[in-house]
N, C-alpha and C. Protein backbone atom coordinates (compact mmCIF):
# COMPACT_ATOMS: atom_id res chain seq x y z
N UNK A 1 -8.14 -26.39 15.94
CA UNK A 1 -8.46 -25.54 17.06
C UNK A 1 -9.46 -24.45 16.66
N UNK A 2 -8.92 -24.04 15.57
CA UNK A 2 -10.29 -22.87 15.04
C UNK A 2 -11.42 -23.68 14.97
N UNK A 3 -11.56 -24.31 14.03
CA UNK A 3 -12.80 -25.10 14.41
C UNK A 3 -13.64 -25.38 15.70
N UNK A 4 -13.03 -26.01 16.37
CA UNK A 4 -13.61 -26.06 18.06
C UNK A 4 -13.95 -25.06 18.27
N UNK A 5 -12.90 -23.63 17.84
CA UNK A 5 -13.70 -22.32 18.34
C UNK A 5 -14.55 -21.72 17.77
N UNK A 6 -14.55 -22.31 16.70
CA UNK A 6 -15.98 -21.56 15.22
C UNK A 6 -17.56 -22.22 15.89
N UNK A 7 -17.05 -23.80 16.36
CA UNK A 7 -17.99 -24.22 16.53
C UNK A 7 -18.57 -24.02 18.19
N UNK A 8 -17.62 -23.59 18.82
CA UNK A 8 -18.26 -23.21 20.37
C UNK A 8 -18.80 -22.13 20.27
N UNK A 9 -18.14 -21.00 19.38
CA UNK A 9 -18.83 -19.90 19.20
C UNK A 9 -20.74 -19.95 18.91
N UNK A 10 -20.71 -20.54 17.80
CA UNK A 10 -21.87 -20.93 16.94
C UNK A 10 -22.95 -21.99 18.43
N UNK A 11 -22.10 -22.24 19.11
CA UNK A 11 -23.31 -22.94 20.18
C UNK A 11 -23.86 -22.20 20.70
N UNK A 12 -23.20 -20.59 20.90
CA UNK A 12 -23.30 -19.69 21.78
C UNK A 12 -25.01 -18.83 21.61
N UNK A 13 -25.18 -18.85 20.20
CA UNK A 13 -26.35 -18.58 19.80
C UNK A 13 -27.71 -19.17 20.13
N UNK A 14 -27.56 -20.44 20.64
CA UNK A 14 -28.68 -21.32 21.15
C UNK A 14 -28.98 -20.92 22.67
N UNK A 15 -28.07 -20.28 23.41
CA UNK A 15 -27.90 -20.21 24.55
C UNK A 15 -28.88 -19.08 25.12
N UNK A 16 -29.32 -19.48 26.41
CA UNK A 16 -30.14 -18.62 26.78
C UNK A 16 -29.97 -16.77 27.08
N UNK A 17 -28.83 -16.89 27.29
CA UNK A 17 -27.95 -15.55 26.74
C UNK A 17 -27.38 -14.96 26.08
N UNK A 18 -28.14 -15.50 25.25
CA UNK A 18 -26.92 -15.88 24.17
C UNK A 18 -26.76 -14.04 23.26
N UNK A 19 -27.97 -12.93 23.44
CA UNK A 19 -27.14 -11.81 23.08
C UNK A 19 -26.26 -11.04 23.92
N UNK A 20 -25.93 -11.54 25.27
CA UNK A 20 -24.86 -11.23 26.13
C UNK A 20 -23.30 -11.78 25.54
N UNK A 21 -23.50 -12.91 24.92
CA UNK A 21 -22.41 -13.61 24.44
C UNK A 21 -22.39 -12.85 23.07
N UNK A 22 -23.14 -12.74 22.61
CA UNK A 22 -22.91 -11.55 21.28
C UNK A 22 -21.69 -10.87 21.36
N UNK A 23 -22.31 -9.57 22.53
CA UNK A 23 -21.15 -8.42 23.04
C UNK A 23 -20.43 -9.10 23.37
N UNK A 24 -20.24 -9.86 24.10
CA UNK A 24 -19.02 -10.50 24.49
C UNK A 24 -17.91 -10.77 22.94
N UNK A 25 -18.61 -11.63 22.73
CA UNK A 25 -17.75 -12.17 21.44
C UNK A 25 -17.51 -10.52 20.32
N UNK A 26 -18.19 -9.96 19.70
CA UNK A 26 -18.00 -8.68 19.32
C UNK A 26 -16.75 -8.34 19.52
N UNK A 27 -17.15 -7.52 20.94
CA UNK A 27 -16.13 -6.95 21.99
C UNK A 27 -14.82 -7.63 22.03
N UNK A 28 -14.50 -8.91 21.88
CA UNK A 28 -13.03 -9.35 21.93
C UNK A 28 -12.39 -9.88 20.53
N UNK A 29 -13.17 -10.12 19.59
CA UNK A 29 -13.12 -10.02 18.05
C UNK A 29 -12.64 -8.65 17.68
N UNK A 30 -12.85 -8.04 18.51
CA UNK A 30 -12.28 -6.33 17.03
C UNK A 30 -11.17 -6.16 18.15
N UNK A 31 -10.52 -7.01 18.77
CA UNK A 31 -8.79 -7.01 19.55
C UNK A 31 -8.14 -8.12 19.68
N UNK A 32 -8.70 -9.30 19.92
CA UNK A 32 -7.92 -10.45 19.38
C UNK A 32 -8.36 -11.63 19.85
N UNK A 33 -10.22 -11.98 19.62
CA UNK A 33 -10.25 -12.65 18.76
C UNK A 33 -11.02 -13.58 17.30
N UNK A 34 -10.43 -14.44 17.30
CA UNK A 34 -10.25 -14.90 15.63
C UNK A 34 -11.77 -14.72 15.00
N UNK A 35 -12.52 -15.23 15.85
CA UNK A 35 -14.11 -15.55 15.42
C UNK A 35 -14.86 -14.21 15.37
N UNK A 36 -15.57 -13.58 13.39
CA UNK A 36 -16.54 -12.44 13.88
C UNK A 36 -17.59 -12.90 14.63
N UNK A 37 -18.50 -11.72 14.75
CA UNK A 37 -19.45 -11.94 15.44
C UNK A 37 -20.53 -12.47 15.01
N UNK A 38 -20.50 -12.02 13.82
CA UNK A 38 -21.58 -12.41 12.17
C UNK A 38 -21.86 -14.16 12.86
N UNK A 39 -21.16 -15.20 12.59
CA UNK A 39 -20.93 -16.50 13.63
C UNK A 39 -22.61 -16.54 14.43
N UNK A 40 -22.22 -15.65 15.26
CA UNK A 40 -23.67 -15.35 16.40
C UNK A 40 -24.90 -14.90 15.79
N UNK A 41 -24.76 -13.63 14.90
CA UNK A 41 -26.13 -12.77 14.54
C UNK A 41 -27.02 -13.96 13.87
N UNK A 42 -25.92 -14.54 12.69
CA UNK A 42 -27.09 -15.15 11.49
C UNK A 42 -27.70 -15.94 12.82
N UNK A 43 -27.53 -17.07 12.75
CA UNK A 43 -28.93 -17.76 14.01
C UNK A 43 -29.84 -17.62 14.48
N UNK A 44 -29.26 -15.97 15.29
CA UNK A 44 -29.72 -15.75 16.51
C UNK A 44 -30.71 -14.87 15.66
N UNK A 45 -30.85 -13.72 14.55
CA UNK A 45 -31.47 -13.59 13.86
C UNK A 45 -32.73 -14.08 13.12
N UNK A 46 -31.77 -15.67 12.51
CA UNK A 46 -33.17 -16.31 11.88
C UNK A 46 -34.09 -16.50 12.84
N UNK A 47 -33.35 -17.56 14.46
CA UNK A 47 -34.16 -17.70 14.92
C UNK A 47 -35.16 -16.64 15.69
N UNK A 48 -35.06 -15.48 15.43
CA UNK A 48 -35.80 -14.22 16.19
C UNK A 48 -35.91 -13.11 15.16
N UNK A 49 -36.64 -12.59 14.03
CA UNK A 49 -36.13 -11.63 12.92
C UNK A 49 -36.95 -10.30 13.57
N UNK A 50 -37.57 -10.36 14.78
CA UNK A 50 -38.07 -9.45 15.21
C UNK A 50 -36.95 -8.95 15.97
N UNK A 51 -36.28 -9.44 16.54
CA UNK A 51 -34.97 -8.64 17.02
C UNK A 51 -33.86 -8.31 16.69
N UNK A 52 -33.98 -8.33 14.90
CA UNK A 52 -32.31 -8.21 14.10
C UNK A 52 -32.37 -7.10 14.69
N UNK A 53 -32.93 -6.00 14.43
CA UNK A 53 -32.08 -4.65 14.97
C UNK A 53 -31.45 -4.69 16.01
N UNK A 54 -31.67 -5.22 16.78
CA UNK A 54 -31.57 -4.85 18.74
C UNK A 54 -30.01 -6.16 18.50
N UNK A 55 -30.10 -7.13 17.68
CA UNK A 55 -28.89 -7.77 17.80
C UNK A 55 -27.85 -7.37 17.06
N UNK A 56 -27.85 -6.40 15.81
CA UNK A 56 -27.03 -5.55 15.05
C UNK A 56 -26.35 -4.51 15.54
N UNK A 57 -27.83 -3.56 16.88
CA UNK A 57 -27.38 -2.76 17.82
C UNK A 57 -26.00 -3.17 18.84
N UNK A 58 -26.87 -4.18 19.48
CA UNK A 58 -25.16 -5.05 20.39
C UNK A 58 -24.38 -5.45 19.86
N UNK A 59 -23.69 -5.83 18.58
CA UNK A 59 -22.94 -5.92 17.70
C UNK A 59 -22.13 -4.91 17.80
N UNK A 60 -22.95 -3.68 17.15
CA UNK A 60 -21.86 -2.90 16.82
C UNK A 60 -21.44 -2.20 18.10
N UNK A 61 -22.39 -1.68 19.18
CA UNK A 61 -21.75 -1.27 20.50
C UNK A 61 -20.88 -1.86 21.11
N UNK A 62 -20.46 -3.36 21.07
CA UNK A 62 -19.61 -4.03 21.57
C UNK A 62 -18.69 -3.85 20.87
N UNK A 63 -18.54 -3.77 19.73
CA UNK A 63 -17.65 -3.98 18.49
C UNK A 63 -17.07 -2.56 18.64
N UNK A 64 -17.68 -1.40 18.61
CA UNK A 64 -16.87 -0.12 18.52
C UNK A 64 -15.85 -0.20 19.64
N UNK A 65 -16.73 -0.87 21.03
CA UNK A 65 -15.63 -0.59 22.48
C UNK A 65 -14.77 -1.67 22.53
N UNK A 66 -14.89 -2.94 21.92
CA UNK A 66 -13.67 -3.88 21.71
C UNK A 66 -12.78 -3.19 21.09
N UNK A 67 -12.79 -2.36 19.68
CA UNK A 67 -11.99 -1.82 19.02
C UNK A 67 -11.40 -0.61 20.00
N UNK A 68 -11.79 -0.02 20.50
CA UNK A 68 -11.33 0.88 21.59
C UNK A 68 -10.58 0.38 22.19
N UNK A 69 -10.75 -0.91 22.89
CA UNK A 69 -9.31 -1.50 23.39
C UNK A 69 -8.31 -2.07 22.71
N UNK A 70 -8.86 -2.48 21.27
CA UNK A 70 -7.33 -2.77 20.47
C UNK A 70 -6.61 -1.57 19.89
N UNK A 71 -7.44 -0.67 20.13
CA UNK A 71 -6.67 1.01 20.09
C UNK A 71 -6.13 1.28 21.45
N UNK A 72 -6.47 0.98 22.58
CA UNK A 72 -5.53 1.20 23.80
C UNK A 72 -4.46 0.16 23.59
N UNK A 73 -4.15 -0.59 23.02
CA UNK A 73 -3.36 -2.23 22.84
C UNK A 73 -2.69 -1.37 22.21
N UNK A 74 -2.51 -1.12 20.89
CA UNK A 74 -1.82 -0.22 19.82
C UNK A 74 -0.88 1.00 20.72
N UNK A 75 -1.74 1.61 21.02
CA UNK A 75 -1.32 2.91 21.48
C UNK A 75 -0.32 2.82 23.08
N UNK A 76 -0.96 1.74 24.26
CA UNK A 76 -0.22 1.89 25.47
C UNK A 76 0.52 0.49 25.67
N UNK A 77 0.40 -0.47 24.57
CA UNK A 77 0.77 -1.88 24.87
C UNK A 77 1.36 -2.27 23.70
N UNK A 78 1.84 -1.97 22.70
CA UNK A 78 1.99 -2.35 21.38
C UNK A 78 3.04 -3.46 21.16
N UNK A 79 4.21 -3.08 22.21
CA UNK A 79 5.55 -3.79 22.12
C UNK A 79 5.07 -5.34 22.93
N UNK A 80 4.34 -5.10 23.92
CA UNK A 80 4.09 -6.30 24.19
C UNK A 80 2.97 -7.81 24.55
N UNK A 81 1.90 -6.65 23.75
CA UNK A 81 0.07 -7.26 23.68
C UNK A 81 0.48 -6.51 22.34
N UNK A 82 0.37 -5.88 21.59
CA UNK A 82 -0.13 -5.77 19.81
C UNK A 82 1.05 -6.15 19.08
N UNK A 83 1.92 -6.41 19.39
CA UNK A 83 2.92 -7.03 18.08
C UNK A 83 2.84 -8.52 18.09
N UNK A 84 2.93 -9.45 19.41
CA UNK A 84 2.45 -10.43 19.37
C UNK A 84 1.56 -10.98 18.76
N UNK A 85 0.00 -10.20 18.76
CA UNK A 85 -1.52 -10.47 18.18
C UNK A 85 -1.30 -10.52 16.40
N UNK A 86 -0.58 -9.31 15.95
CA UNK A 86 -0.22 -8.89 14.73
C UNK A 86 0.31 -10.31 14.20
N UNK A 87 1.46 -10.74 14.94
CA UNK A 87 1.98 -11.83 14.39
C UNK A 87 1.70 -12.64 14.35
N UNK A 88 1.08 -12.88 15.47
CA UNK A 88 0.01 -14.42 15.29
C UNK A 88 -1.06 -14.87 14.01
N UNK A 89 -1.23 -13.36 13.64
CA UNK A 89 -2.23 -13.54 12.25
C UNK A 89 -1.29 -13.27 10.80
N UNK A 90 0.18 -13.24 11.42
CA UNK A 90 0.83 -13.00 9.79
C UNK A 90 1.06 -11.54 9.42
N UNK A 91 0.48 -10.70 10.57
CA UNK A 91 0.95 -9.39 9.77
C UNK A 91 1.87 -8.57 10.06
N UNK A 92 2.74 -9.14 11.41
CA UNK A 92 4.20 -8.31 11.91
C UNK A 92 4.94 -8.22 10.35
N UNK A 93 5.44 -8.89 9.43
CA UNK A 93 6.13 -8.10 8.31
C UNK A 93 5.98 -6.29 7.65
N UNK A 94 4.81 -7.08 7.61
CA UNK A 94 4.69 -5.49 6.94
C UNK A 94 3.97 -4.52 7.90
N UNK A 95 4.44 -4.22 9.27
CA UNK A 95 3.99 -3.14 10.28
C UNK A 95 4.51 -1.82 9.97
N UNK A 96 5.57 -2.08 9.79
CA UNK A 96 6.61 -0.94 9.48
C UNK A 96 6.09 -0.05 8.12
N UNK A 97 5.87 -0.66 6.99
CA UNK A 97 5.82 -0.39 5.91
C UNK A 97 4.07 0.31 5.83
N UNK A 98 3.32 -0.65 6.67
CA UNK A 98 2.13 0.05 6.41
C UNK A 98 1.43 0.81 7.99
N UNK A 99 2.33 1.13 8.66
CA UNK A 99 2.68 2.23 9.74
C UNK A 99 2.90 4.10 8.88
N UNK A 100 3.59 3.82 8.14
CA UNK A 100 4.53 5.03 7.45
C UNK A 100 3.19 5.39 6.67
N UNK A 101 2.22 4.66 6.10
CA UNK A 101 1.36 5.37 5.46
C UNK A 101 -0.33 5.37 5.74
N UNK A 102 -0.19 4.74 7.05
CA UNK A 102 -1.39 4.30 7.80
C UNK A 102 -2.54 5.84 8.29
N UNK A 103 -1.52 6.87 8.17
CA UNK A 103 -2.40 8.16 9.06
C UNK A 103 -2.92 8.46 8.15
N UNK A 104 -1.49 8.68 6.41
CA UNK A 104 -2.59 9.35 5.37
C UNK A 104 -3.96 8.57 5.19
N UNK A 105 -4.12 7.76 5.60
CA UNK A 105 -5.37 7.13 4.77
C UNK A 105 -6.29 6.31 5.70
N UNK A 106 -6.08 6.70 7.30
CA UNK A 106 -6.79 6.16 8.07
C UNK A 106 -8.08 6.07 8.14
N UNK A 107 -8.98 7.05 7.84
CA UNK A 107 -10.39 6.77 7.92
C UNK A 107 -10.61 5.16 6.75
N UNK A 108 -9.88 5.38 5.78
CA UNK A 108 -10.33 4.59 4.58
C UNK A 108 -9.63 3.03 5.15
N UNK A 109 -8.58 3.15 6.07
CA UNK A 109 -8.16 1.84 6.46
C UNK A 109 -9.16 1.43 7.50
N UNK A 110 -9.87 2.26 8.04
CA UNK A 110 -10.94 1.33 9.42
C UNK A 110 -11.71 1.23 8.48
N UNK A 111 -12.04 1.84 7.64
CA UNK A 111 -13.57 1.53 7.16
C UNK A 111 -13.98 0.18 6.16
N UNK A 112 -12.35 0.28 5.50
CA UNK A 112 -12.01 -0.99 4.65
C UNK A 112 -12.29 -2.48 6.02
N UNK A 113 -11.47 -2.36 6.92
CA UNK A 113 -11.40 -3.38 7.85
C UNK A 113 -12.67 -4.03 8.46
N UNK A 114 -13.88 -2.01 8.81
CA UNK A 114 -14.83 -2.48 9.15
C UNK A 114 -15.72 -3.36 8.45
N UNK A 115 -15.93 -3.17 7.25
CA UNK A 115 -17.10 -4.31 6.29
C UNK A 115 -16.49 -5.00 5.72
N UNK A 116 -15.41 -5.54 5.30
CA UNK A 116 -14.38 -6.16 4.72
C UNK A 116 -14.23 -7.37 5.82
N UNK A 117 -13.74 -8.90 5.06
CA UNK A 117 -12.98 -9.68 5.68
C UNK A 117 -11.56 -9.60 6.27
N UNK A 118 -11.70 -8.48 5.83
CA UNK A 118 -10.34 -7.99 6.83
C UNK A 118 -9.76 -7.47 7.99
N UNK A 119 -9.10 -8.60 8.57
CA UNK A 119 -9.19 -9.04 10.37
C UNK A 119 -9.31 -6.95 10.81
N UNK A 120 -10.31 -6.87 11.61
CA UNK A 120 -10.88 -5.43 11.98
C UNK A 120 -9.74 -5.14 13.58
N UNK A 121 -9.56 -6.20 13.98
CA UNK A 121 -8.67 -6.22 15.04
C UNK A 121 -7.01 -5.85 14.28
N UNK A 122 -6.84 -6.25 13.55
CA UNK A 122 -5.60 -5.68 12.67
C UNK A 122 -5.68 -3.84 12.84
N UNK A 123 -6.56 -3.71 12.18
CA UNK A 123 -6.58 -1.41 12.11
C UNK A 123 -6.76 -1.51 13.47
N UNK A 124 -7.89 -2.02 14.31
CA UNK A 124 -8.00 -0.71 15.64
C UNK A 124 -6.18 -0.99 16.08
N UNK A 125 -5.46 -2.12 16.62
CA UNK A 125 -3.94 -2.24 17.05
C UNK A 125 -3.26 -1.12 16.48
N UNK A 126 -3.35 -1.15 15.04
CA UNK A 126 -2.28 -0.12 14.46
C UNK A 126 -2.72 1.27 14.39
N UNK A 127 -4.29 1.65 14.56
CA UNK A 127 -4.51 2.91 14.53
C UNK A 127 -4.12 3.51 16.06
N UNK A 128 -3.86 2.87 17.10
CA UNK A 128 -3.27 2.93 18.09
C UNK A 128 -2.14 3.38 18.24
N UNK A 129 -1.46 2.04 17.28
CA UNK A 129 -0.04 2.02 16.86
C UNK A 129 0.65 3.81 16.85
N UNK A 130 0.07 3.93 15.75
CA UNK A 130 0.36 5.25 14.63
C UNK A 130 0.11 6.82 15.22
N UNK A 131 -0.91 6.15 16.15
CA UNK A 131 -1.96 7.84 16.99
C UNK A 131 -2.94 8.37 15.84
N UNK A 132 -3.61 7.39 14.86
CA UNK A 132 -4.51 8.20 14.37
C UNK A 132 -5.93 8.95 15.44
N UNK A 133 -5.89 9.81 15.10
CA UNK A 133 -6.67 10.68 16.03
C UNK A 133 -8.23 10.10 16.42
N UNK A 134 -8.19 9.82 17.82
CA UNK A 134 -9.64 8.63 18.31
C UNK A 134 -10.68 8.74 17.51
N UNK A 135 -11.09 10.61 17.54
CA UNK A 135 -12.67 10.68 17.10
C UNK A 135 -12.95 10.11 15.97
N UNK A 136 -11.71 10.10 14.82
CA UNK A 136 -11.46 9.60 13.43
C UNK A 136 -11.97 8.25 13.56
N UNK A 137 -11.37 7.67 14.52
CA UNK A 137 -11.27 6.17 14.81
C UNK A 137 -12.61 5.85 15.02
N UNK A 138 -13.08 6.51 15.99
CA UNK A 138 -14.40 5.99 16.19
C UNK A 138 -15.88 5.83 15.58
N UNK A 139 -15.71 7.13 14.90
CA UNK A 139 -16.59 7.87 13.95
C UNK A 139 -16.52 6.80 12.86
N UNK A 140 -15.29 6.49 12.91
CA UNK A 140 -15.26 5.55 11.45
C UNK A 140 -15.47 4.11 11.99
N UNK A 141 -15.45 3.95 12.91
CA UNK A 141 -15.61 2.60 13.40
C UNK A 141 -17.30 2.14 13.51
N UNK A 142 -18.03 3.42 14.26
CA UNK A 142 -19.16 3.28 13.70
C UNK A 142 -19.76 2.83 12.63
N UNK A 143 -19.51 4.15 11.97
CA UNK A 143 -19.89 3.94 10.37
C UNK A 143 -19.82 2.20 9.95
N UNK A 144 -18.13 1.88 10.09
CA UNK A 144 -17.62 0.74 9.20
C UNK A 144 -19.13 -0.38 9.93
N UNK A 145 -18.82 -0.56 10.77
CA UNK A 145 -19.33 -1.65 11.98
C UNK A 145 -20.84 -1.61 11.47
N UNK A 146 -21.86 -0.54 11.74
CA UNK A 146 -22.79 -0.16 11.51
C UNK A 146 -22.89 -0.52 10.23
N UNK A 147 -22.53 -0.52 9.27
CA UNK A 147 -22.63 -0.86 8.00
C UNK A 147 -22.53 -2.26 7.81
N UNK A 148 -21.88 -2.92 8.44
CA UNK A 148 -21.69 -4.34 8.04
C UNK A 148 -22.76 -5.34 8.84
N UNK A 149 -22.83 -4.75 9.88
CA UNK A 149 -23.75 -5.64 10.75
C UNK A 149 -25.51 -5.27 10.55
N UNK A 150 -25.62 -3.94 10.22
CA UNK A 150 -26.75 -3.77 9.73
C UNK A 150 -27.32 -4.54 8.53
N UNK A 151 -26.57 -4.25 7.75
CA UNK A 151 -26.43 -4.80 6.60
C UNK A 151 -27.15 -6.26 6.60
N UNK A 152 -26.30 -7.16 7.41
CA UNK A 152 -26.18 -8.48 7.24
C UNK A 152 -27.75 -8.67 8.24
N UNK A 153 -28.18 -7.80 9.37
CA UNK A 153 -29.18 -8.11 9.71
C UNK A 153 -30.36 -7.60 8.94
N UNK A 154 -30.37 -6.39 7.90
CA UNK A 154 -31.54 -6.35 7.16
C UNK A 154 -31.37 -7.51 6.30
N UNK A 155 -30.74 -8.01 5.69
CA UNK A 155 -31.08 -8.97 5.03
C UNK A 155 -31.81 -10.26 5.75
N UNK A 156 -30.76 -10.50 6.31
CA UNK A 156 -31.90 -11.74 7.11
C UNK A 156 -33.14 -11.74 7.44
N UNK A 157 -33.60 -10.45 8.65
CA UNK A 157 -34.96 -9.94 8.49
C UNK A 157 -35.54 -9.99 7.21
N UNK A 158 -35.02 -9.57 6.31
CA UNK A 158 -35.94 -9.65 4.88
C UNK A 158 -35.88 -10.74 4.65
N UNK A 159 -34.67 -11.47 4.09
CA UNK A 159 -35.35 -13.08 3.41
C UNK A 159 -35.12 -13.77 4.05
N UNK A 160 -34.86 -13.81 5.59
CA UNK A 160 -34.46 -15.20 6.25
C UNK A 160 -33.55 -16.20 5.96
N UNK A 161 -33.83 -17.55 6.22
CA UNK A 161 -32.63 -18.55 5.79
C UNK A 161 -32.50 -18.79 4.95
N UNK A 162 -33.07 -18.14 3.67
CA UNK A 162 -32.34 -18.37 2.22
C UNK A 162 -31.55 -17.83 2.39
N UNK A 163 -31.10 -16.39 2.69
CA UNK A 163 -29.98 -15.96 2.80
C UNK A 163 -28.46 -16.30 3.25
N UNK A 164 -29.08 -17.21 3.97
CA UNK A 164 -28.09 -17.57 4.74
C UNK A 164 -26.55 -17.76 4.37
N UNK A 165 -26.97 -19.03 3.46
CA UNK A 165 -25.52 -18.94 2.65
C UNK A 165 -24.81 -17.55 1.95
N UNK A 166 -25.98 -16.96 0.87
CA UNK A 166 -25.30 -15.94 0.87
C UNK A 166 -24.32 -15.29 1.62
N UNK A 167 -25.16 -14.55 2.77
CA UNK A 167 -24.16 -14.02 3.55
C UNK A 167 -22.71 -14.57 4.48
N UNK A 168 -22.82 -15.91 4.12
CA UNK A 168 -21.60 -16.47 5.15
C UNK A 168 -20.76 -16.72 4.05
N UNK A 169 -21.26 -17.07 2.60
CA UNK A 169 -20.37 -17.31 1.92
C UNK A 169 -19.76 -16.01 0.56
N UNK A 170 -20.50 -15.13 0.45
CA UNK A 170 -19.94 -14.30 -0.89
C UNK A 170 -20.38 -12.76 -0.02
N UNK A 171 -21.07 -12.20 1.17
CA UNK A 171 -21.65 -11.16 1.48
C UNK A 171 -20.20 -10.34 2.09
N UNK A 172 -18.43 -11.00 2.42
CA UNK A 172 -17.65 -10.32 2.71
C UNK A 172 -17.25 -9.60 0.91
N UNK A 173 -17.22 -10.43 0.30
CA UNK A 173 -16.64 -10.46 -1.15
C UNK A 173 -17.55 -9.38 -1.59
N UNK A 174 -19.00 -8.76 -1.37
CA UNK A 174 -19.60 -8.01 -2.00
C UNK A 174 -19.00 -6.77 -1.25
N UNK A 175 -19.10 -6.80 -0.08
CA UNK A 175 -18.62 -5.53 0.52
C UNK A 175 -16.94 -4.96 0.52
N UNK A 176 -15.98 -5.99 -0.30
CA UNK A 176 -14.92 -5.88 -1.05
C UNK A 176 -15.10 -5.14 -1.93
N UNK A 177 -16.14 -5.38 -2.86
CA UNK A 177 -16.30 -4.88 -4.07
C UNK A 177 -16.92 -3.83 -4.13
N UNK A 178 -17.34 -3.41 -3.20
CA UNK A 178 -18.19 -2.12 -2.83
C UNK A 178 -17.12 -1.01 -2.55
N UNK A 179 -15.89 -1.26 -1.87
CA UNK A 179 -15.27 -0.52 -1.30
C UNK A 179 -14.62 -0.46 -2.54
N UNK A 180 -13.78 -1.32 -2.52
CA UNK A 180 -13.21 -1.22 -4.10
C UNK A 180 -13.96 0.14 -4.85
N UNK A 181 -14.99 -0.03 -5.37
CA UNK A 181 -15.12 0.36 -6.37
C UNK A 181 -15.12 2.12 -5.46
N UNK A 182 -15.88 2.11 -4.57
CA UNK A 182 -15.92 3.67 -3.82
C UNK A 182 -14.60 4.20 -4.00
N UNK A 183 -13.53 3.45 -3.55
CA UNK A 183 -11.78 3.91 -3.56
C UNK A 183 -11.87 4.68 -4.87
N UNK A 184 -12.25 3.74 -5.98
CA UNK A 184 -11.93 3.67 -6.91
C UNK A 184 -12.30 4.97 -7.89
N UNK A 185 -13.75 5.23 -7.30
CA UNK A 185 -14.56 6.14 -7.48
C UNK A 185 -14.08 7.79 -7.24
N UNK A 186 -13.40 7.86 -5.89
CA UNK A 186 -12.87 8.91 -5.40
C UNK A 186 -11.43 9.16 -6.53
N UNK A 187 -10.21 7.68 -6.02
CA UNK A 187 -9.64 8.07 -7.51
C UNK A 187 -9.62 9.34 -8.78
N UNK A 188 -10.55 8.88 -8.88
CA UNK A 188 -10.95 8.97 -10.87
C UNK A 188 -11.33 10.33 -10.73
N UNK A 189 -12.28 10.99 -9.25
CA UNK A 189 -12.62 12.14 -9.33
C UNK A 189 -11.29 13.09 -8.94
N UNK A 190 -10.57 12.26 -8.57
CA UNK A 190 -9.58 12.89 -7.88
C UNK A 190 -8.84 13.69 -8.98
N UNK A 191 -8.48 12.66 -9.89
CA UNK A 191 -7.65 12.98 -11.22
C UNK A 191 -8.08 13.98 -11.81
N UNK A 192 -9.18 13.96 -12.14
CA UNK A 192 -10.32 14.18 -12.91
C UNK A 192 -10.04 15.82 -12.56
């Protein structure tokens, strides 16, 4: 079934509307569902590198206000639209456990979610969840969003479909390692 939907998604890019289906897809990816949007950009990108910005732009504008509604999901619907969604992806176990420490460290949990392979519809639900404070949310949702989708469209603009693989296959894993090491960074000064 994912498949069918990886691959209907990915048709979506050929389509004559296809940056309407962008936001669209964006917009219901950062609340529940499965497919990023990344899926749409690379294509729609190669095939147009004069418009990565303007498709990075609808990316992330869709993407901040999708997440806005998996923060209204969290916050006014949780018991019966966000615990469901949670579970469907495996992460109702540990709600509880990473609820209790979700506020201390909220900016760093959207921002991880935002450039990270890590389902982004997961934080906006629980920053809902929890009441981390919107502007936090958003501000950081920017940032995260903006960072990842930019990202992935300067590159393309720059090298085109060589890239390609890169970015579908190791470009979540770099921005793992990026964060990583920033955490890691703060850490050490922390101690320090």
């Amino acid at each position: 079934m994912i498949r069918r939907l990886y691959d209907w998604t990915l048709g979506l890019a050929q389509h004559r509307h296809a940056l309407w289906a962008l936001a669209v897809v964006a917009f219901v990816e950062s609340s529940f569902f499965p497919i990023p949007p990344d899926i749409l950009m690379i294509p729609m990108i190669i095939a147009r590198p004069n418009r990565a910005w303007l498709i990075a732009g609808v990316a992330l504008l869709a993407s901040v206000l999708g997440g806005l509604l998996g923060y209204a999901i969290g916050a006014l619907a949780f018991e019966s639209l966000g615990q469901p969604i949670l579970a469907s992806l495996g992460k109702a176990d540990a709600m509880a456990e990473f609820s209790t420490r979700f506020n201390d460290m909220g900016f760093w949990a959207v921002l991880v979610a935002g450039v990270t392979p890590f389902p982004y519809k997961v934080i906006t639900i629980m920053s809902g969840w929890t009441g981390m404070p919107l502007g936090i949310f958003i501000m950081t949702s920017i940032l995260a969003r903006g960072l990842r989708f930019f990202v992935v469209a300067g590159l393309l603009w720059r090298f085109g479909a060589p890239i390609r693989d890169f970015i579908e296959r190791r470009l979540g894993l770099m921005f793992t390692l990026a964060v990583a090491l920033l955490i890691g960074g703060f850490m050490v000064v922390k101690v320090l």
